[in-house]
Each structure stands twice: as C-alpha cells, then as structure tokens.
PDB file of N, CA and C in Angstrom:
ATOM      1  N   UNK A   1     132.017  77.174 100.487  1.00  0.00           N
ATOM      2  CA  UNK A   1     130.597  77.295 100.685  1.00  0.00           C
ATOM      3  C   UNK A   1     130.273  76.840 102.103  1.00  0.00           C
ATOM      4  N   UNK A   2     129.311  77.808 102.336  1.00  0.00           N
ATOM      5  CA  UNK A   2     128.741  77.440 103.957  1.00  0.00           C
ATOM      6  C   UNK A   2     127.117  76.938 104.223  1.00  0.00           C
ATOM      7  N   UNK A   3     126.926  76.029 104.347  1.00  0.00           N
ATOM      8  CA  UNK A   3     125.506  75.325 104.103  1.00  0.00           C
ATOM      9  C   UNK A   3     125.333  74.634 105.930  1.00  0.00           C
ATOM     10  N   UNK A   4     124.520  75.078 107.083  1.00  0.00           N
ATOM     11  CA  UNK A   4     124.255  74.628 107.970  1.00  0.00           C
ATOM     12  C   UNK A   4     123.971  72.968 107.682  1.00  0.00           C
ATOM     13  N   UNK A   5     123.262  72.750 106.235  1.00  0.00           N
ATOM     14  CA  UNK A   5     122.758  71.414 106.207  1.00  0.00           C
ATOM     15  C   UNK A   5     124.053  70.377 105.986  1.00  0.00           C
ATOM     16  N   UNK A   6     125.315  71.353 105.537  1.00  0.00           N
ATOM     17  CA  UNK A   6     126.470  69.941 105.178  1.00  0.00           C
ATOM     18  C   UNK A   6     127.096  69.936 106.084  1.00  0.00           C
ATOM     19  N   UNK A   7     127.635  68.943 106.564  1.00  0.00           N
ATOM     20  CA  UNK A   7     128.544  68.939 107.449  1.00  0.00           C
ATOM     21  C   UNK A   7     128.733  69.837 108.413  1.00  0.00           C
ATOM     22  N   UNK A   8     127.643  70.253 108.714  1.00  0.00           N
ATOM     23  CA  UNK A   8     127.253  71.118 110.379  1.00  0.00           C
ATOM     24  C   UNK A   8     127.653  72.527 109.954  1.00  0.00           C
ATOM     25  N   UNK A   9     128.190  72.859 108.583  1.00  0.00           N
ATOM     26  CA  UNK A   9     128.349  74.403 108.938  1.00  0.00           C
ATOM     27  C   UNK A   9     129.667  74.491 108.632  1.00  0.00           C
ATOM     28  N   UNK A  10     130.576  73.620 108.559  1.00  0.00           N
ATOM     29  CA  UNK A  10     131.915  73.071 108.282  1.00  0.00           C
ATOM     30  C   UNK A  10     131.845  73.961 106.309  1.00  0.00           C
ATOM     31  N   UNK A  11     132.989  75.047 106.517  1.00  0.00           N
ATOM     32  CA  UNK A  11     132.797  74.771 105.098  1.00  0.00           C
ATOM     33  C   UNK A  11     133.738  73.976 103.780  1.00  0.00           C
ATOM     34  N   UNK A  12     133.034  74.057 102.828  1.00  0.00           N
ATOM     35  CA  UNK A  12     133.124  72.405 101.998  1.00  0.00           C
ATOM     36  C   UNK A  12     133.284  73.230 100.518  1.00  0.00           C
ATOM     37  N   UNK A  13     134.066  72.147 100.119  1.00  0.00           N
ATOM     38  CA  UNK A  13     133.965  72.570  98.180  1.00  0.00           C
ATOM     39  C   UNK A  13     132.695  72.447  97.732  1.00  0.00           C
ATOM     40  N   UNK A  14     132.297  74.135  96.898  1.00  0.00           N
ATOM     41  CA  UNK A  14     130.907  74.349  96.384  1.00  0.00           C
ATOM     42  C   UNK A  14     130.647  72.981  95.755  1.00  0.00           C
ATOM     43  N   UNK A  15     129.302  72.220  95.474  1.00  0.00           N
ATOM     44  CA  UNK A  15     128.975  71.038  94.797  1.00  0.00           C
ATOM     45  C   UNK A  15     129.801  69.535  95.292  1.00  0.00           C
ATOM     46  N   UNK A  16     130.358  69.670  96.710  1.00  0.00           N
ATOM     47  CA  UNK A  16     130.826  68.726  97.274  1.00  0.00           C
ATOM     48  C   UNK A  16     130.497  68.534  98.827  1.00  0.00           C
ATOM     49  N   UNK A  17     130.753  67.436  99.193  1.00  0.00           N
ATOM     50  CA  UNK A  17     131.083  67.715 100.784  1.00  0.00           C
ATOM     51  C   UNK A  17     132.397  67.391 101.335  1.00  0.00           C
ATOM     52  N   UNK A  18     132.947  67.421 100.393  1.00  0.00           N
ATOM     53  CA  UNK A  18     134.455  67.862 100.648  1.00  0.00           C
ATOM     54  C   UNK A  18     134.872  69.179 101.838  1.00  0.00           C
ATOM     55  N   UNK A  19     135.058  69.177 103.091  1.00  0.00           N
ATOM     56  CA  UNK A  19     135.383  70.429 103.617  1.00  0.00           C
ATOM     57  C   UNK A  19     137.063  70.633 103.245  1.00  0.00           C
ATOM     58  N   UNK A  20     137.035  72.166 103.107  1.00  0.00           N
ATOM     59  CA  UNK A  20     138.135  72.870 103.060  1.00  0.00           C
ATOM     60  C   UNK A  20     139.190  72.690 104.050  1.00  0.00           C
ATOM     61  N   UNK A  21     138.828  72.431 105.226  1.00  0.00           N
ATOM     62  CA  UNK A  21     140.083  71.802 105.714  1.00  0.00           C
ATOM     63  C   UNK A  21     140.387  70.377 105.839  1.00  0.00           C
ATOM     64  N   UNK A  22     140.212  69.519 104.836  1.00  0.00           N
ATOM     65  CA  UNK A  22     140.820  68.519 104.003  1.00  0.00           C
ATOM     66  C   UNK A  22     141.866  68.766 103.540  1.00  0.00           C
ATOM     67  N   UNK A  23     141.465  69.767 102.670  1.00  0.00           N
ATOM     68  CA  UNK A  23     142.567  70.265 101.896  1.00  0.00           C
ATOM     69  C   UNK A  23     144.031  70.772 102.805  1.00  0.00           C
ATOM     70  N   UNK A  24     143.635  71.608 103.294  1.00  0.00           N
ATOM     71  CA  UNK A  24     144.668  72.035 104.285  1.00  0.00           C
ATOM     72  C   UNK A  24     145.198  71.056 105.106  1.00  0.00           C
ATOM     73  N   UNK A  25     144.599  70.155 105.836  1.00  0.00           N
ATOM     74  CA  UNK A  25     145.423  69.289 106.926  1.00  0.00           C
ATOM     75  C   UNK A  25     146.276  68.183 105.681  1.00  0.00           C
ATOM     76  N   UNK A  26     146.175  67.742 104.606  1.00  0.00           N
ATOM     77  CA  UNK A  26     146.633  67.344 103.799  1.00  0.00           C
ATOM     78  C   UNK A  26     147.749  68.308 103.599  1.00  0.00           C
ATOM     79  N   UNK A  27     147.679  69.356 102.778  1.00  0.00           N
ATOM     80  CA  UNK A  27     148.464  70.467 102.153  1.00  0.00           C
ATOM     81  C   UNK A  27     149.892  70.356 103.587  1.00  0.00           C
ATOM     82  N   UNK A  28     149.573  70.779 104.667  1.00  0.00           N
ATOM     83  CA  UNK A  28     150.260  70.402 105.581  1.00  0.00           C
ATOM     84  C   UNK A  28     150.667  69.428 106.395  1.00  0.00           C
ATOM     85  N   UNK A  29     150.387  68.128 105.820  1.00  0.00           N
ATOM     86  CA  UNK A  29     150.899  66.725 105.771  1.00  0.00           C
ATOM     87  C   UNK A  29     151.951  66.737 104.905  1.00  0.00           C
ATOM     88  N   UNK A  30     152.052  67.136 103.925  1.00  0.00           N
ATOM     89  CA  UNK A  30     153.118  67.308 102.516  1.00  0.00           C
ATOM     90  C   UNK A  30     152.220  66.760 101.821  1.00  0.00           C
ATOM     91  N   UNK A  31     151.274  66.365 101.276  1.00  0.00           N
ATOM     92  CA  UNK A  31     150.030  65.756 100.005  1.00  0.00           C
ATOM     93  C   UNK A  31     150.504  67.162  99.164  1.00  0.00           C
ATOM     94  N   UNK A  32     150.488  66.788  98.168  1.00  0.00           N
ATOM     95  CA  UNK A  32     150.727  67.470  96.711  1.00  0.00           C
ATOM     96  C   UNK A  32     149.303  67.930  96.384  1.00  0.00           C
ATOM     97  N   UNK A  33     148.879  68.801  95.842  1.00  0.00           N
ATOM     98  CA  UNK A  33     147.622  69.457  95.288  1.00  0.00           C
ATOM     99  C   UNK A  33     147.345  68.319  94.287  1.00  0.00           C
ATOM    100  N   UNK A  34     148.280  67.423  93.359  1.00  0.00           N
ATOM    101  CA  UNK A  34     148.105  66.916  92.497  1.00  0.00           C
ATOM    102  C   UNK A  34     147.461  65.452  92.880  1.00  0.00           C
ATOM    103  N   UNK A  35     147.922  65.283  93.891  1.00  0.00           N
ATOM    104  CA  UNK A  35     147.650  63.946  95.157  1.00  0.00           C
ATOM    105  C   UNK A  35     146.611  63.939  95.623  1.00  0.00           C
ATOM    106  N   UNK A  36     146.074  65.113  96.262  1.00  0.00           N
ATOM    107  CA  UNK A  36     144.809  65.746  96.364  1.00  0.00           C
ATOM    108  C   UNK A  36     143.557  65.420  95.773  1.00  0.00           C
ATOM    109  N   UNK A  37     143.419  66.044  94.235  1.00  0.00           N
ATOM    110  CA  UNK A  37     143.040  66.166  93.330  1.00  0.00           C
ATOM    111  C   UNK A  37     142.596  64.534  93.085  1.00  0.00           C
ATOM    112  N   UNK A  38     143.319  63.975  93.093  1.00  0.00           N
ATOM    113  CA  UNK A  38     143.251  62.341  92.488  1.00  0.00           C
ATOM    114  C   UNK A  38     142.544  61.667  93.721  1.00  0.00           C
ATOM    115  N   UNK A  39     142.855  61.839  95.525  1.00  0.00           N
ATOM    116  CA  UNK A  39     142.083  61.514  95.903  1.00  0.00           C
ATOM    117  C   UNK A  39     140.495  62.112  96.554  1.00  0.00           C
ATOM    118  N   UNK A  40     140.194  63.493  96.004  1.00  0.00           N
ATOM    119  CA  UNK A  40     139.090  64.144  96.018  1.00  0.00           C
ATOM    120  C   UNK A  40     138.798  64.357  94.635  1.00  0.00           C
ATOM    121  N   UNK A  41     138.202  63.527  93.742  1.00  0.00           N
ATOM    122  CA  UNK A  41     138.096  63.651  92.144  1.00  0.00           C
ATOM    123  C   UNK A  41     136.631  65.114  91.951  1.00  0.00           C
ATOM    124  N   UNK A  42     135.995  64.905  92.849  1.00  0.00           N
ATOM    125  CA  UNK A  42     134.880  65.597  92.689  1.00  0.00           C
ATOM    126  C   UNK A  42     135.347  67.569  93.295  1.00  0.00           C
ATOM    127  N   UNK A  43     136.644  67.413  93.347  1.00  0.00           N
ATOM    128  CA  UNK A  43     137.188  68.834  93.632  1.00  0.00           C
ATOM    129  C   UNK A  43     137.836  68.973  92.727  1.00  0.00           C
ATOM    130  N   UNK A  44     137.821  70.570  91.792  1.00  0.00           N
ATOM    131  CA  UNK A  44     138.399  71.268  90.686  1.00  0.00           C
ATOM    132  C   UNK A  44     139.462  72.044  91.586  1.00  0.00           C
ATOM    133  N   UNK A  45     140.925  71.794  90.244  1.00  0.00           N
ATOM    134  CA  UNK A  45     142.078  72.234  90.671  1.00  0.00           C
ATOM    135  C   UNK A  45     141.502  73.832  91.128  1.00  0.00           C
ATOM    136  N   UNK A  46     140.936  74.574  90.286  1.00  0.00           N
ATOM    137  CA  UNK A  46     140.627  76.049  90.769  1.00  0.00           C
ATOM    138  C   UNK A  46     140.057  76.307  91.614  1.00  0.00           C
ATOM    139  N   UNK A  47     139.109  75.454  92.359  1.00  0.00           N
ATOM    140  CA  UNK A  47     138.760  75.264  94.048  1.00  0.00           C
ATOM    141  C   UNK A  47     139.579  75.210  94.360  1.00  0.00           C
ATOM    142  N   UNK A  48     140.512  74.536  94.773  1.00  0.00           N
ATOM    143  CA  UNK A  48     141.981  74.133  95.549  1.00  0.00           C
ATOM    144  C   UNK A  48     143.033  75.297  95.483  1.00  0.00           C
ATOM    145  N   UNK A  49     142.852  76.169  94.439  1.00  0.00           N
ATOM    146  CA  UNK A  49     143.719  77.273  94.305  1.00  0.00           C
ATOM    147  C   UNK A  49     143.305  78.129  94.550  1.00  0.00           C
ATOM    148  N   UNK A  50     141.790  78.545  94.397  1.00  0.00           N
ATOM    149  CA  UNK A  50     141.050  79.466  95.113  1.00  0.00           C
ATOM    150  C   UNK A  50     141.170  79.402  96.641  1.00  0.00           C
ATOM    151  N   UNK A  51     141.015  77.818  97.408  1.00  0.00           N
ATOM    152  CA  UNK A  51     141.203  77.621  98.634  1.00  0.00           C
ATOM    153  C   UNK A  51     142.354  78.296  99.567  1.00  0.00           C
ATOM    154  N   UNK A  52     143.269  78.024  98.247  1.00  0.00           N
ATOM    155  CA  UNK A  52     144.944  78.151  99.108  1.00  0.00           C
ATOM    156  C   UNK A  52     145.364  79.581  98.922  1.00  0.00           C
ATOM    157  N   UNK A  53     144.806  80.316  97.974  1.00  0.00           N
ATOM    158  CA  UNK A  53     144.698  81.437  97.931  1.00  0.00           C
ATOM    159  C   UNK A  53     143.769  82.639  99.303  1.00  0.00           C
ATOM    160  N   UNK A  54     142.215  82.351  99.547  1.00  0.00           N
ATOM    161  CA  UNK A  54     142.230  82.598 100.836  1.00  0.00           C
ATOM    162  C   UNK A  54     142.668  82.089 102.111  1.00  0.00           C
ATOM    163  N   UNK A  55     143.638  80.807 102.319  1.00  0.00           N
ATOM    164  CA  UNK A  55     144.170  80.468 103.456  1.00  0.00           C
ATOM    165  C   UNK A  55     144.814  81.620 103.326  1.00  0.00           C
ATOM    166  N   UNK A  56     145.881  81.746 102.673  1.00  0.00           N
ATOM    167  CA  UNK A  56     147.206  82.601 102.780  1.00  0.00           C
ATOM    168  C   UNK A  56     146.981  84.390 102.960  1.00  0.00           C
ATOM    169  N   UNK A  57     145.526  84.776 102.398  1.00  0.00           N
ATOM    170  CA  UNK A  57     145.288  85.653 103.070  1.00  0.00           C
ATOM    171  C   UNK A  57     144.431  85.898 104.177  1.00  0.00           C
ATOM    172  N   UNK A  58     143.777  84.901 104.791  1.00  0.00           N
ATOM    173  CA  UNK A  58     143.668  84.555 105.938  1.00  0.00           C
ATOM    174  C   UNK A  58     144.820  84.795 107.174  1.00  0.00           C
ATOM    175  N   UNK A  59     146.029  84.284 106.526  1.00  0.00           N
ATOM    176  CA  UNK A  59     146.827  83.981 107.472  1.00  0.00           C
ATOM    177  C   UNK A  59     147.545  85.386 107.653  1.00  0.00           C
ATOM    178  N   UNK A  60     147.869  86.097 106.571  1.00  0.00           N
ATOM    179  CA  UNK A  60     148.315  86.822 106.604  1.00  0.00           C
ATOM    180  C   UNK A  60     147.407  87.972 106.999  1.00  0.00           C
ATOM    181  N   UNK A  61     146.561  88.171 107.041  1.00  0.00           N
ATOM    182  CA  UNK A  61     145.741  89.207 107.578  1.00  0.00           C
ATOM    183  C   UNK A  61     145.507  88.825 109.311  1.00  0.00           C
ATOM    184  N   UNK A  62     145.859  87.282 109.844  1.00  0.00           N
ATOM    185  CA  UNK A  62     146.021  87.153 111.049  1.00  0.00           C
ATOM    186  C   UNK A  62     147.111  87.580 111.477  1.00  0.00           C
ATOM    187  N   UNK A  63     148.502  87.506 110.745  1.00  0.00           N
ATOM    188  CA  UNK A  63     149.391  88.180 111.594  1.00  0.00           C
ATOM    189  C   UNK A  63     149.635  89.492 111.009  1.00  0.00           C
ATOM    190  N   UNK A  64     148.834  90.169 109.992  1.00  0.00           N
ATOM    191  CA  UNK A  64     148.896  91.648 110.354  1.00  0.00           C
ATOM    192  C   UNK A  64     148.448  92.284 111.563  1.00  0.00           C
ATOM    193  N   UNK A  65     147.156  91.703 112.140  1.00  0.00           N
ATOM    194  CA  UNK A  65     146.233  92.341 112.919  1.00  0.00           C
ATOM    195  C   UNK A  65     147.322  92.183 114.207  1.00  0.00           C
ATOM    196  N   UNK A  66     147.484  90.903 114.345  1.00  0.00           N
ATOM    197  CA  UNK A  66     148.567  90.481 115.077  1.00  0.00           C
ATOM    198  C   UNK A  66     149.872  91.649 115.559  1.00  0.00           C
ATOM    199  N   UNK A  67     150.152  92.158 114.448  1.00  0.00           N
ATOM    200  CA  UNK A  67     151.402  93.168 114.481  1.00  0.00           C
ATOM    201  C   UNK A  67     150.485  94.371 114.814  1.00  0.00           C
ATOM    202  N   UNK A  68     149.598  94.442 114.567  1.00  0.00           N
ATOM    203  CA  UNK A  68     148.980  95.864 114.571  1.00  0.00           C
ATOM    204  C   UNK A  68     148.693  95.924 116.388  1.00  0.00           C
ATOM    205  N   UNK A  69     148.360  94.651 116.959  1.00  0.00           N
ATOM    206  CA  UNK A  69     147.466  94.803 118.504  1.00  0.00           C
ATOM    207  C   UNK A  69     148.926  94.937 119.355  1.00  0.00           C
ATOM    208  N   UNK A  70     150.000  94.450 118.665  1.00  0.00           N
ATOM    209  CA  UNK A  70     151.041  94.545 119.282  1.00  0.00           C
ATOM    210  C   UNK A  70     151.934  95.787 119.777  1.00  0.00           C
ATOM    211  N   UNK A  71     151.431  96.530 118.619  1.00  0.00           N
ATOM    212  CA  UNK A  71     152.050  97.647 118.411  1.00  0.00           C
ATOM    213  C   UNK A  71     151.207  99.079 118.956  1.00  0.00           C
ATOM    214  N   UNK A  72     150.030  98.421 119.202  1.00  0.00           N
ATOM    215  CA  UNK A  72     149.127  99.072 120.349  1.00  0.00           C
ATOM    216  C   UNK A  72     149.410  99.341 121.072  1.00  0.00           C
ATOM    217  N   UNK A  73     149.397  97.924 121.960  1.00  0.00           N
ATOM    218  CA  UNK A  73     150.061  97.594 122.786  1.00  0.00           C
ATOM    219  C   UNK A  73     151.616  98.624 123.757  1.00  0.00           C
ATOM    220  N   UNK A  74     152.574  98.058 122.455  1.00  0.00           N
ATOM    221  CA  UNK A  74     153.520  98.872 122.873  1.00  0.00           C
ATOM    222  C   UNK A  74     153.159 100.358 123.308  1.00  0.00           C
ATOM    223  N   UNK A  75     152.226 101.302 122.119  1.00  0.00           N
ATOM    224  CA  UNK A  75     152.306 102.370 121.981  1.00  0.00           C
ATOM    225  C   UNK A  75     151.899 102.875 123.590  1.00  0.00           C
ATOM    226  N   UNK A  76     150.503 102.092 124.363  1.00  0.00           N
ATOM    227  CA  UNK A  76     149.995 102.536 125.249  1.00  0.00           C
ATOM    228  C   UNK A  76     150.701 102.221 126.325  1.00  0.00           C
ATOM    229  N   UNK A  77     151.487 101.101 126.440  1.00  0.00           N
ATOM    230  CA  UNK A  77     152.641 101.443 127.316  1.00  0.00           C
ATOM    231  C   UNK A  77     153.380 102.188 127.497  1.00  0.00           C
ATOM    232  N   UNK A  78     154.018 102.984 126.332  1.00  0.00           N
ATOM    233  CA  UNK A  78     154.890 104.272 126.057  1.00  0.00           C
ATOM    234  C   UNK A  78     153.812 105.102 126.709  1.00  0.00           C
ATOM    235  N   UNK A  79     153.056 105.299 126.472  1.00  0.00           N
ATOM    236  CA  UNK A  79     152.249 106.422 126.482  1.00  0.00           C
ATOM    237  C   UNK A  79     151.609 106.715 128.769  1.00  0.00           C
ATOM    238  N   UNK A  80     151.737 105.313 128.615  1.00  0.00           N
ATOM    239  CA  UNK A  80     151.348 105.310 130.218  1.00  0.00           C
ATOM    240  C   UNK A  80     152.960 105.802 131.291  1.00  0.00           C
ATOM    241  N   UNK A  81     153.676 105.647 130.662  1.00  0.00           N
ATOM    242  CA  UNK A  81     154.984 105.815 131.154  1.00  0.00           C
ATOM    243  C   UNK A  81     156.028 107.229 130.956  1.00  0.00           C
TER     244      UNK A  81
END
C-alpha cells in the first residue's frame, strides 16, 4: 500500500507501517520469513508472500527488459554496420 500520509510514500504492509522494504533488507540479511513474522507481529504471513512474490517479479521483469534493451542494442549496431 501507498499512502503519501505513511511514511512519506514509502510503501508499507496494508493496515501497518511496516514498509516493504523491511522485509526485503531482512530477507537479504538471511532473517527467515518466520523470524520476520515474530519480529513484525502486526504483518500476515500472506503479506510477506504476496511481498516476495512481487519482488521476484519485479526483478525479473527488470532483467527481462534488461535483455530486451540489450539486444536492441546489439541489433542496431548490426544494423549500422
């Protein structure tokens, strides 16, 4: 959820001010979802899985685009040559 009034715009677990990248800079600390959970009580495991679910297509839709500008790239070089 994105609310200008919480945390500047930062977004946060719906019914918390928990921001979402809590979760993540944790998740990539090694913190366990379960670790998590216990120290954000007011966040539901299915937030957290919903969360990690759009990181990963986040990420992955960054390095599609990624492969795609690349391959642009290449093409218009071929193409200039």
């Amino acid at each position: 959820m994105i609310d200008p009034e919480i945390r500047g715009g930062e977004p946060v677990f719906a019914g918390t001010r928990v921001p979402v990248s809590a979760l993540l800079g944790n998740i990539e600390e090694g913190v366990t979802v379960d670790e998590f959970l216990e120290d954000f009580p007011s966040v539901t495991r299915e937030q957290v899985e919903a969360a990690l679910v759009a990181s990963e297509f986040h990420h992955d839709m960054a390095a599609a685009n990624a492969i795609m500008r690349a391959d642009a790239d290449a093409l218009s070089r071929l193409a200039r040559s």
